[in-house]
Protein backbone atom coordinates (compact mmCIF):
# COMPACT_ATOMS: atom_id res chain seq x y z
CA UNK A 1 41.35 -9.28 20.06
CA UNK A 2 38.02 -7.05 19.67
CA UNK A 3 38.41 -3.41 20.92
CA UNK A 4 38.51 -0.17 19.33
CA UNK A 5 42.31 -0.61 17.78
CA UNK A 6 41.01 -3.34 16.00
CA UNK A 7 37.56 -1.64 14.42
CA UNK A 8 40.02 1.25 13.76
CA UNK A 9 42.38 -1.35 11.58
CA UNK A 10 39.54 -2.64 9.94
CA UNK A 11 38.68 0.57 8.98
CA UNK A 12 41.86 1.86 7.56
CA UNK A 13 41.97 -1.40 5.63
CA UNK A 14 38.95 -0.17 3.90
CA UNK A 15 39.94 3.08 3.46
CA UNK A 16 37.75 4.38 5.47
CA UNK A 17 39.36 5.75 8.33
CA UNK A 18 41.70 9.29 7.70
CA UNK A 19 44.17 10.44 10.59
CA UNK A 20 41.48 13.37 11.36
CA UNK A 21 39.46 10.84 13.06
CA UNK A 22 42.05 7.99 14.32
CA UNK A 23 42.40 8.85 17.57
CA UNK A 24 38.45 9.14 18.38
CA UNK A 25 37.75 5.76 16.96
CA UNK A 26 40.40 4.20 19.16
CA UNK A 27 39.73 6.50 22.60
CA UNK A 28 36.00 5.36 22.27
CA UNK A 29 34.97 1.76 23.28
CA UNK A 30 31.82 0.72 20.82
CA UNK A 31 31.29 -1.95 23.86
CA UNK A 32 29.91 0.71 25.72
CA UNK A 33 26.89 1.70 23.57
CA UNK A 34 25.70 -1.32 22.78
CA UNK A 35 23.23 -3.19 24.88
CA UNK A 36 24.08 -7.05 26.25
CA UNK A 37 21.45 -8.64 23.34
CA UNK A 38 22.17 -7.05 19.82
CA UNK A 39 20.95 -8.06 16.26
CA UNK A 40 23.27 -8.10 13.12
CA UNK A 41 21.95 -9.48 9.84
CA UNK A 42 19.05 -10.92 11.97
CA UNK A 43 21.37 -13.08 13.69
CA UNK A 44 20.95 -12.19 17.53
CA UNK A 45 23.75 -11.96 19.74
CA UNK A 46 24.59 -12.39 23.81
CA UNK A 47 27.10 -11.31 25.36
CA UNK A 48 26.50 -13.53 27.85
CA UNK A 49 25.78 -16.61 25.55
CA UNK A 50 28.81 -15.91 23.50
CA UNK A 51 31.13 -12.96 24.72
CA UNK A 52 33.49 -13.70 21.96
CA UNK A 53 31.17 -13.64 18.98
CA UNK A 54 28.91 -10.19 20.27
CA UNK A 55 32.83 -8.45 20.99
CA UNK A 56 33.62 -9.73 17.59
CA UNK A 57 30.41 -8.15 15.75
CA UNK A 58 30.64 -5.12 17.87
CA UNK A 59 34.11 -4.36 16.99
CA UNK A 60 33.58 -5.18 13.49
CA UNK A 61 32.46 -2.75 10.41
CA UNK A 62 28.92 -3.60 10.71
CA UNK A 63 25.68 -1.90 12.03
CA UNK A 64 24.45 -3.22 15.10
CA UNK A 65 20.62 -3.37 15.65
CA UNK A 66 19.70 -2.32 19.51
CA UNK A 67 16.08 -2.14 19.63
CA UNK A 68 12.92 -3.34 17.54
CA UNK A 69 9.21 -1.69 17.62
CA UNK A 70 10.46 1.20 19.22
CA UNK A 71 11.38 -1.00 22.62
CA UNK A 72 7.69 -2.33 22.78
CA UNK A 73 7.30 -6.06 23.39
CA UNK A 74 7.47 -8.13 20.29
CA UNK A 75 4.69 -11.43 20.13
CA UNK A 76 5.52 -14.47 17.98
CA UNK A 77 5.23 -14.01 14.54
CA UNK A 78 4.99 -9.93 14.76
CA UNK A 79 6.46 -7.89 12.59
CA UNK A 80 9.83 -6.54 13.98
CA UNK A 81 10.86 -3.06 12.61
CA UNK A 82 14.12 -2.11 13.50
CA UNK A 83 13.92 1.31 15.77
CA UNK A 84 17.31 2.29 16.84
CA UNK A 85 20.98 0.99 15.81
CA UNK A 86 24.62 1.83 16.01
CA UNK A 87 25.24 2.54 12.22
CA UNK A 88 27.81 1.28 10.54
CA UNK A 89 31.31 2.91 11.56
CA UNK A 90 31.92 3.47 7.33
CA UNK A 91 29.01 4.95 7.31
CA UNK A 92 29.13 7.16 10.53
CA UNK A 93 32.96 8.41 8.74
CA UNK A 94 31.21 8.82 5.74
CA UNK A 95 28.66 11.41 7.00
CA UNK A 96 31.34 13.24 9.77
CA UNK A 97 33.19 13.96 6.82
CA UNK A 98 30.33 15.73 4.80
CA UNK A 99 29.37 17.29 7.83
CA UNK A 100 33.31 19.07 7.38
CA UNK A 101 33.45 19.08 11.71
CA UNK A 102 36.54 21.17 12.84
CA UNK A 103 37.44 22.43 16.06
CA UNK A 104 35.88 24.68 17.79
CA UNK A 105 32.45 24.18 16.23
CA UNK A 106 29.03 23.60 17.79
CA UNK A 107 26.89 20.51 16.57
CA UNK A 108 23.25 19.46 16.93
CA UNK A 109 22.77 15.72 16.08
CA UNK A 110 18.77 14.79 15.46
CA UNK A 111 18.34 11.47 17.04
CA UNK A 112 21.21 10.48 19.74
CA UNK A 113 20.68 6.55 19.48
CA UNK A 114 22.77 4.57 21.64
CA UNK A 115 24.62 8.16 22.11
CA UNK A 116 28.31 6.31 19.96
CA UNK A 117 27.72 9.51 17.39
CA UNK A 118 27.73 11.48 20.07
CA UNK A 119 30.67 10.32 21.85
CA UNK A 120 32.68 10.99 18.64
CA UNK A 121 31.65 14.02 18.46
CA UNK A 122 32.36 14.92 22.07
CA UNK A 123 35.99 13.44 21.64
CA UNK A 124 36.87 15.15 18.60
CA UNK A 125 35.01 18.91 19.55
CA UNK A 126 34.28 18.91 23.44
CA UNK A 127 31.01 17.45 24.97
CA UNK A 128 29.96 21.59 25.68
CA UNK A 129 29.50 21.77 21.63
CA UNK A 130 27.47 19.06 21.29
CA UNK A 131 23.41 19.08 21.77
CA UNK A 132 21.72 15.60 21.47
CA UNK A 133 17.98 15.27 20.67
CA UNK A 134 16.00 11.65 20.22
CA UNK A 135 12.04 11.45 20.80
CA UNK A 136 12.38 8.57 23.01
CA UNK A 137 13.03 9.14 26.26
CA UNK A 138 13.95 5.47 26.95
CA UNK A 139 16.96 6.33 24.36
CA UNK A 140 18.18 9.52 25.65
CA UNK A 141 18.76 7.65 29.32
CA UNK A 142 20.42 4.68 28.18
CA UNK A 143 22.70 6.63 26.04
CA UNK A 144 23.38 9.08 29.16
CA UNK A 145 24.41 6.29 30.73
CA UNK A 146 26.59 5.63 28.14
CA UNK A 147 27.83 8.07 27.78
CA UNK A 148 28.78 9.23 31.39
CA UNK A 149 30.69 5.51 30.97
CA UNK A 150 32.98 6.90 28.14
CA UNK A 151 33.32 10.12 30.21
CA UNK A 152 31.66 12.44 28.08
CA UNK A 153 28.80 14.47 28.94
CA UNK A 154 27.10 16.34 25.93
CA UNK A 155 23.52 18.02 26.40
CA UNK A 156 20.99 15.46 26.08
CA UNK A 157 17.50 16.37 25.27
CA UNK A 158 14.19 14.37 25.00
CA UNK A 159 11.55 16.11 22.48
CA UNK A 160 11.07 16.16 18.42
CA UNK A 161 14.24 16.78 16.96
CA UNK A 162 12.73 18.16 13.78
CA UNK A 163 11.97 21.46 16.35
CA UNK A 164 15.55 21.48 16.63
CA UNK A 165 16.59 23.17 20.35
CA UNK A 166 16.58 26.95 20.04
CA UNK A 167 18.13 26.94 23.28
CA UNK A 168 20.99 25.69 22.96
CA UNK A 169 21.48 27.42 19.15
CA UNK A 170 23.14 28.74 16.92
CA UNK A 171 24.78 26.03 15.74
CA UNK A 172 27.65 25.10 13.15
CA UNK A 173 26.09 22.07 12.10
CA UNK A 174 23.33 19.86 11.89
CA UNK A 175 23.72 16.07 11.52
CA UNK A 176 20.50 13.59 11.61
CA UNK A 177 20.79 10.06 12.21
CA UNK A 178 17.61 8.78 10.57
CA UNK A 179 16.07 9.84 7.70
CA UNK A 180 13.74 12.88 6.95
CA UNK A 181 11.13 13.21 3.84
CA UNK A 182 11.97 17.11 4.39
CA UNK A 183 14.58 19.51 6.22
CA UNK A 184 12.74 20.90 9.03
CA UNK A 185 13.16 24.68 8.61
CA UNK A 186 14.01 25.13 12.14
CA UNK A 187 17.71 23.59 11.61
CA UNK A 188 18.18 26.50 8.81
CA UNK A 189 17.27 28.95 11.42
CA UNK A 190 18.95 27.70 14.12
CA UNK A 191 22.17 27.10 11.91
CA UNK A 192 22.58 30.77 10.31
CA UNK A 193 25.80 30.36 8.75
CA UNK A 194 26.56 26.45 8.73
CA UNK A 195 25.87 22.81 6.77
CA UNK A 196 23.16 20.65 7.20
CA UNK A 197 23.95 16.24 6.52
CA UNK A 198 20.78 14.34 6.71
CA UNK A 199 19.88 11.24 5.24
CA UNK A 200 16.78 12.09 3.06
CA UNK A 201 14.01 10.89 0.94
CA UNK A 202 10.21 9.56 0.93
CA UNK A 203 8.80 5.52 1.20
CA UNK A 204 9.45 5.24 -2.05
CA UNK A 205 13.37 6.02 -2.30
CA UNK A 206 15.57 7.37 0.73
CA UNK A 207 18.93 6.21 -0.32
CA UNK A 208 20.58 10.13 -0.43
CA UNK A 209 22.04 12.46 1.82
CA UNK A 210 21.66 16.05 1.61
CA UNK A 211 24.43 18.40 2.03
CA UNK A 212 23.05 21.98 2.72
CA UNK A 213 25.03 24.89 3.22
CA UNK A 214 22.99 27.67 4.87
CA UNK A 215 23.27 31.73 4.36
CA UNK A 216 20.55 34.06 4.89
CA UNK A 217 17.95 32.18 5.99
CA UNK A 218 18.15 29.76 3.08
CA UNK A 219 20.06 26.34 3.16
CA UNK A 220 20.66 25.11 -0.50
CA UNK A 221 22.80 21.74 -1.96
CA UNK A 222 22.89 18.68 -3.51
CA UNK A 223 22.48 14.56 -2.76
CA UNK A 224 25.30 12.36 -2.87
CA UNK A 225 26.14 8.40 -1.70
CA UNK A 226 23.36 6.01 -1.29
CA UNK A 227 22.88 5.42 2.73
CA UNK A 228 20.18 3.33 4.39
CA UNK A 229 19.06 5.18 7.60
CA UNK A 230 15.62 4.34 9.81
CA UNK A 231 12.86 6.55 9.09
CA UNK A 232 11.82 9.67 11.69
CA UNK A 233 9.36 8.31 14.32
CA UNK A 234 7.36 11.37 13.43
CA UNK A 235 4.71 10.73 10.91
CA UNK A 236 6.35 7.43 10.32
CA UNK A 237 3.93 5.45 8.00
CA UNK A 238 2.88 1.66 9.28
CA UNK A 239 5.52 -0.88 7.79
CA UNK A 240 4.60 -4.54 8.22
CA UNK A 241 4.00 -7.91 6.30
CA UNK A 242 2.91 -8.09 2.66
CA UNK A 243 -0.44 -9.10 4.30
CA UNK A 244 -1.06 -6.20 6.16
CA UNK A 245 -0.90 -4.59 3.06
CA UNK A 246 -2.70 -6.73 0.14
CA UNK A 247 -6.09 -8.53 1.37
CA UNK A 248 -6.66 -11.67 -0.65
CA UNK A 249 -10.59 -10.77 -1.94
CA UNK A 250 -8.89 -7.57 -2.81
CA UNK A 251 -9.78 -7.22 -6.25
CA UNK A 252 -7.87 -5.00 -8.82
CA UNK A 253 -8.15 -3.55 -12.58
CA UNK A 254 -5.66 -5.30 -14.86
CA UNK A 255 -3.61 -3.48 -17.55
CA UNK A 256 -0.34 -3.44 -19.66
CA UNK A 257 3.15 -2.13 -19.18
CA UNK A 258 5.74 -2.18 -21.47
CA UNK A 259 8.51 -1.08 -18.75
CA UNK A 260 10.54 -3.95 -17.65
CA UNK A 261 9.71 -4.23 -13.34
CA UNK A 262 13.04 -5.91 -13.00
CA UNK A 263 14.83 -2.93 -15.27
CA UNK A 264 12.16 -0.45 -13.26
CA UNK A 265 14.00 -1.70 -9.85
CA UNK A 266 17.65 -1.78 -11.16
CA UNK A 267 18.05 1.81 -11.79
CA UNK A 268 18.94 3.96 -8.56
CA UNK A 269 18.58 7.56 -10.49
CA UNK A 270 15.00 6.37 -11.74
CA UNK A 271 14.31 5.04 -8.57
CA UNK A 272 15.42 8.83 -6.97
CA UNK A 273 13.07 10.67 -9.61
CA UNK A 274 10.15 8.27 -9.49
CA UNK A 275 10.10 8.27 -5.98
CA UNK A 276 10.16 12.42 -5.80
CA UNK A 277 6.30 11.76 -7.58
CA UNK A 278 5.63 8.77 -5.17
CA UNK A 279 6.93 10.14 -1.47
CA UNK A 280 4.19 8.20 0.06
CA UNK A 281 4.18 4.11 -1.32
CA UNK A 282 6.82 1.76 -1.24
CA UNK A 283 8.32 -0.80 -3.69
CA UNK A 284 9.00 -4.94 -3.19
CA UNK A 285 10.25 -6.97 -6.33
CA UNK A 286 9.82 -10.41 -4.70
CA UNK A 287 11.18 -13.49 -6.25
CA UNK A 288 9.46 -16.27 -7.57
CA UNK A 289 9.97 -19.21 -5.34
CA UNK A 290 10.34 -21.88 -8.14
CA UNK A 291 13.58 -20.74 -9.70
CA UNK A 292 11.90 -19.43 -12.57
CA UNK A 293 13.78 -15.90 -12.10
CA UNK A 294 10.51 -14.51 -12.62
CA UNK A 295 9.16 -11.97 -10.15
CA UNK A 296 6.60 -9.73 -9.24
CA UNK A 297 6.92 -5.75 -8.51
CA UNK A 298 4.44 -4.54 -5.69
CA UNK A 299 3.77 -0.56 -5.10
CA UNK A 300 1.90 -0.50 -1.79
CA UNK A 301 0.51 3.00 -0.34
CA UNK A 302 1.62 4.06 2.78
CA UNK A 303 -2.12 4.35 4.11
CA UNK A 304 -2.68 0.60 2.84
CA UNK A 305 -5.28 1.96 1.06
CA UNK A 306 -3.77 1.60 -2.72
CA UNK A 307 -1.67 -1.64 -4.55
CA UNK A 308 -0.56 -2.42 -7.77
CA UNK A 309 1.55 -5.24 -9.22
CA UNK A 310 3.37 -5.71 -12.68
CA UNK A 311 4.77 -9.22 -13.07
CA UNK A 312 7.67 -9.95 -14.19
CA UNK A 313 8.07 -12.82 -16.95
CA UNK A 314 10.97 -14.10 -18.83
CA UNK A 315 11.13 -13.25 -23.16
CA UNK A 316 8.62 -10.77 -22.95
CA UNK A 317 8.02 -7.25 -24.02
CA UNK A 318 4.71 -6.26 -22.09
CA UNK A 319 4.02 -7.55 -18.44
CA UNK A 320 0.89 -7.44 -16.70
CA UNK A 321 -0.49 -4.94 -14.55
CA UNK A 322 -3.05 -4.92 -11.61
CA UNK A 323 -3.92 -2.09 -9.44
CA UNK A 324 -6.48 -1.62 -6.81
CA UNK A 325 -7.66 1.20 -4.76
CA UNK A 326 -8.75 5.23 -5.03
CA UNK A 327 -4.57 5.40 -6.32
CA UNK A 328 -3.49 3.63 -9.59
CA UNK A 329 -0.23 3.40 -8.26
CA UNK A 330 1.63 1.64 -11.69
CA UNK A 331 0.09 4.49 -14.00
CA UNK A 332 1.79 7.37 -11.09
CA UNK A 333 5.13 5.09 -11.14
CA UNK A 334 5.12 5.32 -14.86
CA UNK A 335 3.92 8.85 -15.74
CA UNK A 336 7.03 9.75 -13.08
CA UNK A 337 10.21 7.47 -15.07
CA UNK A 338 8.52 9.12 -18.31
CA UNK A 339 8.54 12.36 -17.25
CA UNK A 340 12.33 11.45 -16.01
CA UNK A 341 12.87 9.86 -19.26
CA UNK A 342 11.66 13.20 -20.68
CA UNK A 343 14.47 15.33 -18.74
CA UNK A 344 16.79 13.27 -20.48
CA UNK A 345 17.56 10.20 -18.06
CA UNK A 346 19.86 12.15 -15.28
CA UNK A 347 21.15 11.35 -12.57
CA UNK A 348 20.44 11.79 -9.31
CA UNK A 349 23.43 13.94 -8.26
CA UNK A 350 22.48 16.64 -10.59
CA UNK A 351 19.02 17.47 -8.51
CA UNK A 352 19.48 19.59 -5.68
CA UNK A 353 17.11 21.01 -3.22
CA UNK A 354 16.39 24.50 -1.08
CA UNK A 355 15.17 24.92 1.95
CA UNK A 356 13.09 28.36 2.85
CA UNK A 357 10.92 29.77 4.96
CA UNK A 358 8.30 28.55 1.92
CA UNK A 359 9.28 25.20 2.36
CA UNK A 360 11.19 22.51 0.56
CA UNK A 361 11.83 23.07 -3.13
CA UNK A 362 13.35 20.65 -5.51
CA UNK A 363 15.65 21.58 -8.67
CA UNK A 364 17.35 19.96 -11.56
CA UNK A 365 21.30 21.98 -12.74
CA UNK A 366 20.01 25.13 -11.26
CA UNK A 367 18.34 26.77 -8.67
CA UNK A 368 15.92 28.39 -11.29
CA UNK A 369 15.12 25.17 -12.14
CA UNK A 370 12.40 23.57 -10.75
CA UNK A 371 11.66 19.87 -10.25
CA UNK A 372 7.97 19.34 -10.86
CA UNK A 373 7.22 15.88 -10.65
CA UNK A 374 3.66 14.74 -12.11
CA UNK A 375 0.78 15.16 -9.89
CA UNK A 376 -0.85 11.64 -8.64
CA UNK A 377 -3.48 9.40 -10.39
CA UNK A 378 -6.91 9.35 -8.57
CA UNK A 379 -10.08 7.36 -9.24
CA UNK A 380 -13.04 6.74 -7.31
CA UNK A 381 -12.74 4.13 -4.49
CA UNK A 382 -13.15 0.50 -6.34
CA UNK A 383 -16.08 -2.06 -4.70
């Protein structure tokens, strides 16, 4: 039967779930902070159409999209960007644990969701130690709601988390639930002695979390595991169809690669160091439709302004290249894997990053050593 005992035996079956934890996964019903009409792998499901196969998915180790286009109606054919989830129980464990919560300690959470994060964390520290913040108000009600349902009753707020809530600090820790290009500086001063877990990166790569531990004034650490969190409403760049994107009279300037796109898209640490030089385009390596296993690699700007493709062709050693706009996208892709081919190929773990009141600042080893990635590519806007 679908209820919390069984997501928590699911998760102990993956190793997932540790006794420190156990009794807050089964004292809190996920049924409760999800909404009647859910989305899992694009599949949509009713609880009143089929009240078996939404308990089933909502019990299960899965994450369960709740709304689309920030709750705005959706027309046929739009584009649907996923705007708010419960994440995936592994994944929620995953972070809690990096976050190292113990009793007694007082957590802000950036971006309260469906509020399920926050019910944990009520559970396992007291709702009076746990501050909520999402930018939708829409959200923070529903997950009120929800949480008044479970019987907890932490302090909900409506505004930017990135602002953090100074009155409600200091804090222990800070834990965000979508991803952030940087730290905002107000979580290191509102969290003077404490750790920082937030899922972190540009467009271009945003598969890494970043554990900071903060001392005077300064929060400094590393990126581990490879999460997949929605992006911070705030300064979020448009996301849409190819088409929005690439217009078909769009005419670029063709060149020569001899790096592989396939290869190029294959490798998560290049990916991590390309993508420190690229914060503001994104990457699609879409399939040929014929079988062929050929492919082509697009690098689209954020401000739809810039594209480039390389194509990808089988028993070949050079692939062609064609960029358009005032960015030549390709030639900033492949200055950045050469210059992380010139660092010697490392990983991603060995970055790590520090947070000041001079901003964000990236490192490779060391703290004295700083990440510079190469400056971008500019020429003058094409006809």
């Amino acid at each position: 039967m679908s209820s919390p005992d069984e997501l928590a035996r699911i998760l102990t079956a993956k190793g997932s779930l540790d006794g420190s934890w156990a009794d807050t996964v089964r004292a809190v019903p996920r049924e409760l902070f999800v909404p009647d009409r859910i989305e899992v792998d694009e599949t949509v499901y009713s609880r009143t159409r089929d009240p078996d196969g939404w308990a089933r998915v909502v019990y299960d180790d899965v994450p369960v999209t709740t709304q689309v286009n920030d709750g705005l109606p959706v027309g046929e054919g739009a584009y649907r960007l996923p705007t708010s989830s419960s994440s995936m129980p592994t994944v929620m464990l995953e972070m809690l644990r990096l976050l190292d919560v113990r009793s007694g300690l007082r957590v802000f959470e950036a971006g309260t969701g469906t509020g399920y994060n926050a019910a944990w964390l009520s559970h396992r520290l007291g709702a009076e130690n746990v501050t909520s913040i999402d930018i939708d108000g829409a959200l923070v009600a529903r997950a009120g709601k929800n949480l008044a349902a479970a019987g907890y009753a932490p302090h909900l707020v409506v505004g930017d988390a990135g602002l953090g809530c100074a009155g409600r600090a200091p804090f222990d820790r800070v834990i965000a639930t979508y991803t952030v290009p940087e730290i905002p500086y107000a979580w290191v001063e509102q969290t003077p002695a404490g750790r920082i877990v937030a899922p972190w990166g540009g467009s271009f790569f945003s598969h890494s979390y970043a554990i900071l531990d903060v001392a005077g004034g300064r929060a400094m650490g590393r990126f581990t595991g490879w999460p997949a969190f929605m992006r911070t409403r705030v300064g979020r760049p448009h996301r849409g169809y190819l088409a929005d994107f690439y217009r078909q009279h769009d005419t670029g300037t063709p060149g020569l690669t001899r790096i592989c796109p396939r290869k190029f898209t294959e490798d998560p640490d290049a990916l991590f160091f390309v993508g420190l030089a690229l914060p503001d385009a994104w990457y699609l390596l879409a399939e040929a439709g014929d079988g062929s296993g050929e492919a082509t690699l697009w690098i689209l700007a954020d401000d739809r302004a810039s594209w480039a493709t390389v194509e990808y062709t089988l028993d070949t050693t050079e692939f062609d290249v064609d960029q358009f706009g005032p960015r030549q996208l390709w030639d900033e892709a492949a200055a950045a894997h050469q210059w992380w081919s010139s660092l010697g190929r490392p990983v991603r773990d060995r970055a790590g990053l520090t947070i000041d009141r001079d901003g964000q600042h990236l490192w490779l080893d060391d703290p004295d050593t700083t990440l510079t990635a190469p400056a971008r590519s500019r020429t003058g806007p094409f006809n």
